[in-house]
Protein backbone atom coordinates (compact mmCIF):
# COMPACT_ATOMS: atom_id res chain seq x y z
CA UNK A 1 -72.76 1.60 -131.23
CA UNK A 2 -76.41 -0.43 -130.86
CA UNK A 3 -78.86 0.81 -128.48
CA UNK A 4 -79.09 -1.73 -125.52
CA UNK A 5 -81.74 -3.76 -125.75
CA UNK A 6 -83.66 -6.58 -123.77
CA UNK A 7 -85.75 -8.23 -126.32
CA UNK A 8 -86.25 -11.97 -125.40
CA UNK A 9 -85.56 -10.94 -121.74
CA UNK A 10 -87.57 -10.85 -118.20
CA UNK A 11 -86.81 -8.93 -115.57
CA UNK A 12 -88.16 -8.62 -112.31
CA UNK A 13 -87.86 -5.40 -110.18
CA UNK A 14 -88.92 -5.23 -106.44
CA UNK A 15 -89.95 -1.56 -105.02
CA UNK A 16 -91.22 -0.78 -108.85
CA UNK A 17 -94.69 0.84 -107.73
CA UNK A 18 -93.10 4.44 -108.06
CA UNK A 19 -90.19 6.66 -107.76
CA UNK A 20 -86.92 4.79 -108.53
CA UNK A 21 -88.37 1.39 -108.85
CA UNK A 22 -91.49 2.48 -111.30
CA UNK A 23 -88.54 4.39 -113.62
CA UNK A 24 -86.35 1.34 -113.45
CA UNK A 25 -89.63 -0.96 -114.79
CA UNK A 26 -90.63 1.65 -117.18
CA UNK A 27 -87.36 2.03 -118.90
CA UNK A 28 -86.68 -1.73 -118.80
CA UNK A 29 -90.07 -2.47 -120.81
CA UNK A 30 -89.68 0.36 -123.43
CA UNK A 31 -85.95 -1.42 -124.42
CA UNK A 32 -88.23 -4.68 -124.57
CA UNK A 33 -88.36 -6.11 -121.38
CA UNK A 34 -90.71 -8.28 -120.01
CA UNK A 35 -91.07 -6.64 -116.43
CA UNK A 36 -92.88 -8.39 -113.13
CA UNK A 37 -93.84 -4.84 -111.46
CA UNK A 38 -93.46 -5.95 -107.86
CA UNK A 39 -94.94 -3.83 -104.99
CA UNK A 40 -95.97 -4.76 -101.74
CA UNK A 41 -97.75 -1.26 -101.70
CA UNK A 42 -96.88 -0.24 -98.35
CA UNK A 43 -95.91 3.16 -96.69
CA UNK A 44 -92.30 4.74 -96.43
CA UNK A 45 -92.05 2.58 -93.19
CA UNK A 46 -93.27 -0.40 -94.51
CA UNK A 47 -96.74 -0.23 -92.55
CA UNK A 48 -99.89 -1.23 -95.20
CA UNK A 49 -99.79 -2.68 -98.46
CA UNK A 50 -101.86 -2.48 -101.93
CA UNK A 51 -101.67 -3.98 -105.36
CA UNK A 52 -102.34 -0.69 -106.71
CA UNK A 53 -99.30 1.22 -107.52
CA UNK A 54 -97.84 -2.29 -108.78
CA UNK A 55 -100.99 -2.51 -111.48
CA UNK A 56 -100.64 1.62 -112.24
CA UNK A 57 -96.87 0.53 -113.42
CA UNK A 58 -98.38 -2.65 -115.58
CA UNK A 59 -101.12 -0.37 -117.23
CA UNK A 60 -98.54 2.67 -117.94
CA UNK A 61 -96.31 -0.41 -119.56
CA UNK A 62 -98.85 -1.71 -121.44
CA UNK A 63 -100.37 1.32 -122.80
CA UNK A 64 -96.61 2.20 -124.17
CA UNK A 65 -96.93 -1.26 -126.13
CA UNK A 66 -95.02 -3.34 -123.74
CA UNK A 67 -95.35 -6.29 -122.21
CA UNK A 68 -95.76 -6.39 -118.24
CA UNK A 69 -97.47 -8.31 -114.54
CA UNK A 70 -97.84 -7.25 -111.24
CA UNK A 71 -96.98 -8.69 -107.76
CA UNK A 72 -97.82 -7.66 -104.37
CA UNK A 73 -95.63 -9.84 -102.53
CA UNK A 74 -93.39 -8.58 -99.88
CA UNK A 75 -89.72 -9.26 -100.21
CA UNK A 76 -89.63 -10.70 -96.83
CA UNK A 77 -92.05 -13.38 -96.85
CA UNK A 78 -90.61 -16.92 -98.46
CA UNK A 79 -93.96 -17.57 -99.67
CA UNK A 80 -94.62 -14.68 -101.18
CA UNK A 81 -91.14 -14.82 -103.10
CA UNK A 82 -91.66 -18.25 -104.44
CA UNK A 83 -95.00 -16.93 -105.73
CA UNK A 84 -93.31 -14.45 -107.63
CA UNK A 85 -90.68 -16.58 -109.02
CA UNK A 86 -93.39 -19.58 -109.87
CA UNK A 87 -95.69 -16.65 -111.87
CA UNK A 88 -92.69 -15.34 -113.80
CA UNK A 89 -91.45 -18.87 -114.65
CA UNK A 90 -95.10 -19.40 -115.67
CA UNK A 91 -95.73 -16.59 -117.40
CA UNK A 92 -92.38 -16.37 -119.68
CA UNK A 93 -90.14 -19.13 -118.37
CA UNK A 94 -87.24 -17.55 -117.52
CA UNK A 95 -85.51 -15.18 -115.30
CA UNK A 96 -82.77 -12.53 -116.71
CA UNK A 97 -82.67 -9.21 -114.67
CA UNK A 98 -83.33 -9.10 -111.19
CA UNK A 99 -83.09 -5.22 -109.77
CA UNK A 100 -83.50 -5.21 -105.88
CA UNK A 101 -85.03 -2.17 -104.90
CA UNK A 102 -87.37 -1.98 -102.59
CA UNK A 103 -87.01 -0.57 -99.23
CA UNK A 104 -88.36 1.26 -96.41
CA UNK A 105 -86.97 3.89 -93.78
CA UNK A 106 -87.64 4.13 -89.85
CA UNK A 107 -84.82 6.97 -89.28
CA UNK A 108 -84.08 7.44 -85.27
CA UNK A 109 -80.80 8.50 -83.63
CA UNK A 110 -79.46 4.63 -82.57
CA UNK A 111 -80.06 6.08 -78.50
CA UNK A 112 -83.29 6.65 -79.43
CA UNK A 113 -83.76 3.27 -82.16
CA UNK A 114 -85.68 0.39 -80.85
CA UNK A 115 -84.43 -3.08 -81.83
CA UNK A 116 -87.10 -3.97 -83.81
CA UNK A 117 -87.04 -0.90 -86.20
CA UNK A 118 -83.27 -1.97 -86.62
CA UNK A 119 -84.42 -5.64 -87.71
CA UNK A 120 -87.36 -4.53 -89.84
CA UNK A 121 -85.30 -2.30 -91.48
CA UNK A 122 -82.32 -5.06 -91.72
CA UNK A 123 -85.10 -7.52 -93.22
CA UNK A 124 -86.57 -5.80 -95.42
CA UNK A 125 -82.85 -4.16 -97.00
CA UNK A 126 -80.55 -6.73 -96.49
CA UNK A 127 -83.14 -10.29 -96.50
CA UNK A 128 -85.57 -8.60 -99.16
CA UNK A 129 -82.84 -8.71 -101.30
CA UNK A 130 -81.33 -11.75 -100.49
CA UNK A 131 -84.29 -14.15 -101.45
CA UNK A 132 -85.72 -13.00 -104.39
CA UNK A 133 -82.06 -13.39 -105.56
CA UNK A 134 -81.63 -16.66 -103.45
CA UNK A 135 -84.93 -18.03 -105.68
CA UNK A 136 -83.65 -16.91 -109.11
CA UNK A 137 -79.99 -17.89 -108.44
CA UNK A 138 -80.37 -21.33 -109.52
CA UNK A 139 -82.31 -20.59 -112.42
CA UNK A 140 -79.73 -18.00 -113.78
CA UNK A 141 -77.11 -20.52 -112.86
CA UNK A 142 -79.00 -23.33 -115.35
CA UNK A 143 -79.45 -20.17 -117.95
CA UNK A 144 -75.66 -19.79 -117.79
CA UNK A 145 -76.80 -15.58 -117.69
CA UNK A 146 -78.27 -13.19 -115.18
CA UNK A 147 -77.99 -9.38 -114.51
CA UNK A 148 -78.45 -8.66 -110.78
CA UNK A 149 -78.85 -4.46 -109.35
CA UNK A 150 -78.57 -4.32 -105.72
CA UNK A 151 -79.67 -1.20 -104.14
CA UNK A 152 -76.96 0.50 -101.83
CA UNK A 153 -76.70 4.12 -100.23
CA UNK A 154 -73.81 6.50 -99.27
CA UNK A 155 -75.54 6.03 -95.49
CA UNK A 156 -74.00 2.58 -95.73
CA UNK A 157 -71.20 3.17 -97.81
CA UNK A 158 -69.86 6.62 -95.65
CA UNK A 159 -72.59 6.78 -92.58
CA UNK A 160 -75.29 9.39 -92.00
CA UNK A 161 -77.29 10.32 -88.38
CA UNK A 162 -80.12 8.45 -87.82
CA UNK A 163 -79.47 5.91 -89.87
CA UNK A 164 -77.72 2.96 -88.08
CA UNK A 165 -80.51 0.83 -88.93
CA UNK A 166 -80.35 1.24 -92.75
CA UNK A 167 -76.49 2.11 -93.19
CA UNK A 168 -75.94 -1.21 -91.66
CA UNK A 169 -78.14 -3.14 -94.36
CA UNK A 170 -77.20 -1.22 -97.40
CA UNK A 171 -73.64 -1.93 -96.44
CA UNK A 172 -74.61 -5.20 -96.04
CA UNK A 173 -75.74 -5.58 -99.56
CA UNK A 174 -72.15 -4.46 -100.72
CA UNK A 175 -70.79 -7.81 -98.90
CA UNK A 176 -73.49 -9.82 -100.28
CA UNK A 177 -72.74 -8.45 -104.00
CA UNK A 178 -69.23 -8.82 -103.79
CA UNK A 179 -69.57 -12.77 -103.07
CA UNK A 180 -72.40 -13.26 -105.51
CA UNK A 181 -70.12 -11.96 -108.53
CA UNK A 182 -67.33 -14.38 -108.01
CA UNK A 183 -69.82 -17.10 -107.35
CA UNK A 184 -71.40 -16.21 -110.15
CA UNK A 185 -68.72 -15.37 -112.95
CA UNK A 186 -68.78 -19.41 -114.35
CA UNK A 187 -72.59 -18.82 -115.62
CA UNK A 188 -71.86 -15.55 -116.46
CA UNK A 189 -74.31 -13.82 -113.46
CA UNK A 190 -72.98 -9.98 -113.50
CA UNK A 191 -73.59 -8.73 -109.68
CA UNK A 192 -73.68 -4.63 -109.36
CA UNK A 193 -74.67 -2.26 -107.45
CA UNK A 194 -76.35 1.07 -107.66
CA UNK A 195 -76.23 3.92 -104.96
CA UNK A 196 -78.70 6.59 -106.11
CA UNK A 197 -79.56 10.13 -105.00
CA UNK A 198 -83.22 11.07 -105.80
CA UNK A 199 -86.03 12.58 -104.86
CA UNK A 200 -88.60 10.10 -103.81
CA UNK A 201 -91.20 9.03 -100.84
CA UNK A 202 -88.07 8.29 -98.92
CA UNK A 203 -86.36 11.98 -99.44
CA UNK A 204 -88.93 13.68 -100.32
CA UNK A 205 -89.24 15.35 -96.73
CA UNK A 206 -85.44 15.70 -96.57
CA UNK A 207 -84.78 18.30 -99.16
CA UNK A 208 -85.65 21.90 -99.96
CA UNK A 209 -88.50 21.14 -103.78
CA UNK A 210 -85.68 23.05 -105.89
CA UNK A 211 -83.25 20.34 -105.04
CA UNK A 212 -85.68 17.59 -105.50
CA UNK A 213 -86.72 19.02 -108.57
CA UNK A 214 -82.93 18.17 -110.08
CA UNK A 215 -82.90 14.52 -108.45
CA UNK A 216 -85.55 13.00 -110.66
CA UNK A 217 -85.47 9.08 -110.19
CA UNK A 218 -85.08 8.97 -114.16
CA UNK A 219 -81.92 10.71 -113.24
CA UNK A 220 -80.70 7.44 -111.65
CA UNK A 221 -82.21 4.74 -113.93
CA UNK A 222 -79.87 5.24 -117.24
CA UNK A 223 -77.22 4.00 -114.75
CA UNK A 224 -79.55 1.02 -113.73
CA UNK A 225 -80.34 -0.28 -116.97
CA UNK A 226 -76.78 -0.28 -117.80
CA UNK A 227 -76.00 -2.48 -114.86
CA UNK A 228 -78.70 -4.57 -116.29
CA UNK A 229 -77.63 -4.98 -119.93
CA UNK A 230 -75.16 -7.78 -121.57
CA UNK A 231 -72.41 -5.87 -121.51
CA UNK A 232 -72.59 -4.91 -117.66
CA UNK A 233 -69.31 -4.93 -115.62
CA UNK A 234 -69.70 -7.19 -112.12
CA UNK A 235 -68.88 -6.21 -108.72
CA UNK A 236 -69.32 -2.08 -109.30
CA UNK A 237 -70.65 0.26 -107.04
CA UNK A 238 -72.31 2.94 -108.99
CA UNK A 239 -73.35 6.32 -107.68
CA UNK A 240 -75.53 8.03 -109.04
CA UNK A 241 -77.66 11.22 -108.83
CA UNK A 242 -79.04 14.67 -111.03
CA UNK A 243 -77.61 13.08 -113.96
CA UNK A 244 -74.22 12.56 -112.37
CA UNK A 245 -72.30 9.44 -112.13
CA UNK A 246 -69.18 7.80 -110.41
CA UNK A 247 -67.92 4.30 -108.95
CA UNK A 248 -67.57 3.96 -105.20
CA UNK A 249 -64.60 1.34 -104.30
CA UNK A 250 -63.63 0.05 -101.19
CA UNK A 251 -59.59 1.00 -100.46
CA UNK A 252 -57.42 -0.88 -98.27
CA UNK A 253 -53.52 0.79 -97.80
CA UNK A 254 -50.46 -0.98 -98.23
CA UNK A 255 -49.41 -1.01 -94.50
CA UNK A 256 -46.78 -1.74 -92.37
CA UNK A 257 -45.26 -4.99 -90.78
CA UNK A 258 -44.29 -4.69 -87.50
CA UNK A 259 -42.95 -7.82 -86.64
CA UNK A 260 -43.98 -10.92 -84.46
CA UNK A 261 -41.70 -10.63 -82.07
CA UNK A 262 -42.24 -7.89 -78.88
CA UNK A 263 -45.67 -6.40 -81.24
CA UNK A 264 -47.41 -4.10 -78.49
CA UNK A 265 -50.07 -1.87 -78.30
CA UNK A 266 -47.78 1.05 -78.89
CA UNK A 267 -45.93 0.01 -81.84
CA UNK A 268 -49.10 0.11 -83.42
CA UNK A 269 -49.82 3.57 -81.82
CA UNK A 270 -46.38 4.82 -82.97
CA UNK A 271 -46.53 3.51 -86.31
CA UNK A 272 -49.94 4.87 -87.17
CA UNK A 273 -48.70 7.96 -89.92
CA UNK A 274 -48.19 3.97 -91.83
CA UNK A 275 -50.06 1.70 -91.21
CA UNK A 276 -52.61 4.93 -93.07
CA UNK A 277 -50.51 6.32 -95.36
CA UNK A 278 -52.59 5.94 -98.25
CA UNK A 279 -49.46 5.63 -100.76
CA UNK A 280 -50.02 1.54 -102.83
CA UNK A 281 -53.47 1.62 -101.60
CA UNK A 282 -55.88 -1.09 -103.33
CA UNK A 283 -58.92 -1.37 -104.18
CA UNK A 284 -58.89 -5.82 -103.85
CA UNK A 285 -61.30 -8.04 -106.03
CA UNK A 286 -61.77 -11.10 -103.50
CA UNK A 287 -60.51 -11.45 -99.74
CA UNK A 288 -57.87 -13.83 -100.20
CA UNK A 289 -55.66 -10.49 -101.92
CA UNK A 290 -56.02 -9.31 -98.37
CA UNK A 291 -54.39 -12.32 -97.22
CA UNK A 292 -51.63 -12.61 -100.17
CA UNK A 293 -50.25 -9.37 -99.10
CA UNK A 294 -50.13 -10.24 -95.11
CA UNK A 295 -48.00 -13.23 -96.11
CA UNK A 296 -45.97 -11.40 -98.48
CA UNK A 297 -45.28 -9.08 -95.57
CA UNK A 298 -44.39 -11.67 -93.16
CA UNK A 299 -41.76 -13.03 -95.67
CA UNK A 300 -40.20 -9.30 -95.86
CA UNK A 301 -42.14 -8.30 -99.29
């Protein structure tokens, strides 16, 4: 088969000033992207903010022969994500890849969390992805073709301490995706989702060094650029991490009816080994197959 290529094609990726992000750019250009390197340059939790790392990713891009600009806006700011739409659209005049990746961390037990580290972190996950998408949507939509990576993590997808803040955004994101890829099927706008393990700023003080040493970012990105490419599934949830790679999917069981008629607290107690018994289960590609199989269960399916 071909290699996968982006010739002809723009992408923008947010976070890209190093570890996951900067691989993502870097692999995007040498298959023949045109990358906007966006970076707000900012510390793990989101404090500061320099052009820098964004321009080191540009001149590493260029020197390789490819083609490449940088942005320091945040995610966050409207302004700031208009002015990165309005210089890509100026500089190349279109829009093809979008990979949403930047983030920041401000871990706490939630007894300990203080509301606005839960927003921050909630803004700058959930809403930083949101409107850069949000301002390219329309122009994908007129393009009839877009490639969307949203970043998720198994804290949202399965939980982890300390993390309340962040688990609830990158689950979030799932919720977000899995609207955005029906939406989007009729112009052909693929919506995916990757859920890496690497070593980076934001794990790098997590891990013992031999462990980080095997979850290189460039581990992840193969997986990325995959979600990125033409022939991209939509609404997958890729894991990924040390060269290792599955699909996360969300399960709901077949159940139980228990009637209209007398339903109490403990018929749902006493009927619990069902209502979980994981036997049918499904993995459901839009809400209303929820709903199908409630009213297929109130007419005795």
């Amino acid at each position: 088969m071909a290699d996968i290529r982006f010739d002809g094609k723009v992408a923008i990726v947010t976070g890209a000033g190093g570890g996951l992000g900067r691989q993502h750019a870097l692999e995007l250009a040498r298959r023949g992207a045109k990358v906007v390197v966006n970076d707000l340059g900012g510390s793990v939790d989101g404090s500061g903010g320099s052009s820098s790392a964004a321009d080191a990713v540009v001149d590493e891009i260029k020197a390789a022969g490819g083609e490449a600009i940088s942005n320091g806006s945040s995610v966050t700011d409207d302004a700031g994500v208009a002015h990165m739409i309005k210089q890509t659209m100026d500089q190349w005049g279109r829009i093809d890849v979008i990979v949403a990746n930047a983030g920041i961390l401000r871990d706490k037990s939630f007894a300990k969390m203080e509301i606005a580290d839960f927003e921050l972190v909630l803004n700058v996950h959930l809403m930083g992805t949101v409107k850069p998408v949000k301002a390219a949507w329309e122009i994908m939509r007129e393009q009839n073709y877009g490639r969307i990576v949203v970043t998720t993590s198994s804290s949202g997808l399965y939980g982890n301490f300390g993390q309340s803040n962040y688990g609830a955004a990158k689950l979030g994101i799932i919720g977000f995706m899995n609207t955005l890829r029906l939406e989007g099927a009729k112009n052909n706008i693929h919506v995916n989702a990757i859920a890496p393990v690497a070593a980076t700023r934001m794990t790098e003080n997590l891990m013992p060094p031999a462990v980080l040493e095997r979850l290189k970012p460039e581990y992840v990105t193969p997986g990325v650029v995959y979600l990125c490419s033409e022939e991209a599934p939509t609404g997958a949830i890729l894991t990924a991490g040390a060269g290792a790679f599955a699909l996360s999917r969300i399960y709901e069981t077949e159940g139980v009816y228990l009637g209209e008629g007398g339903l109490s607290v403990e018929e749902v107690r006493d009927n619990w080994s069902k209502i979980s018994d994981p036997e049918g289960q499904q993995a459901y590609n839009a809400g209303g197959e929820q709903s199908q199989k409630f009213f297929r269960k109130m007419s005795g399916g």
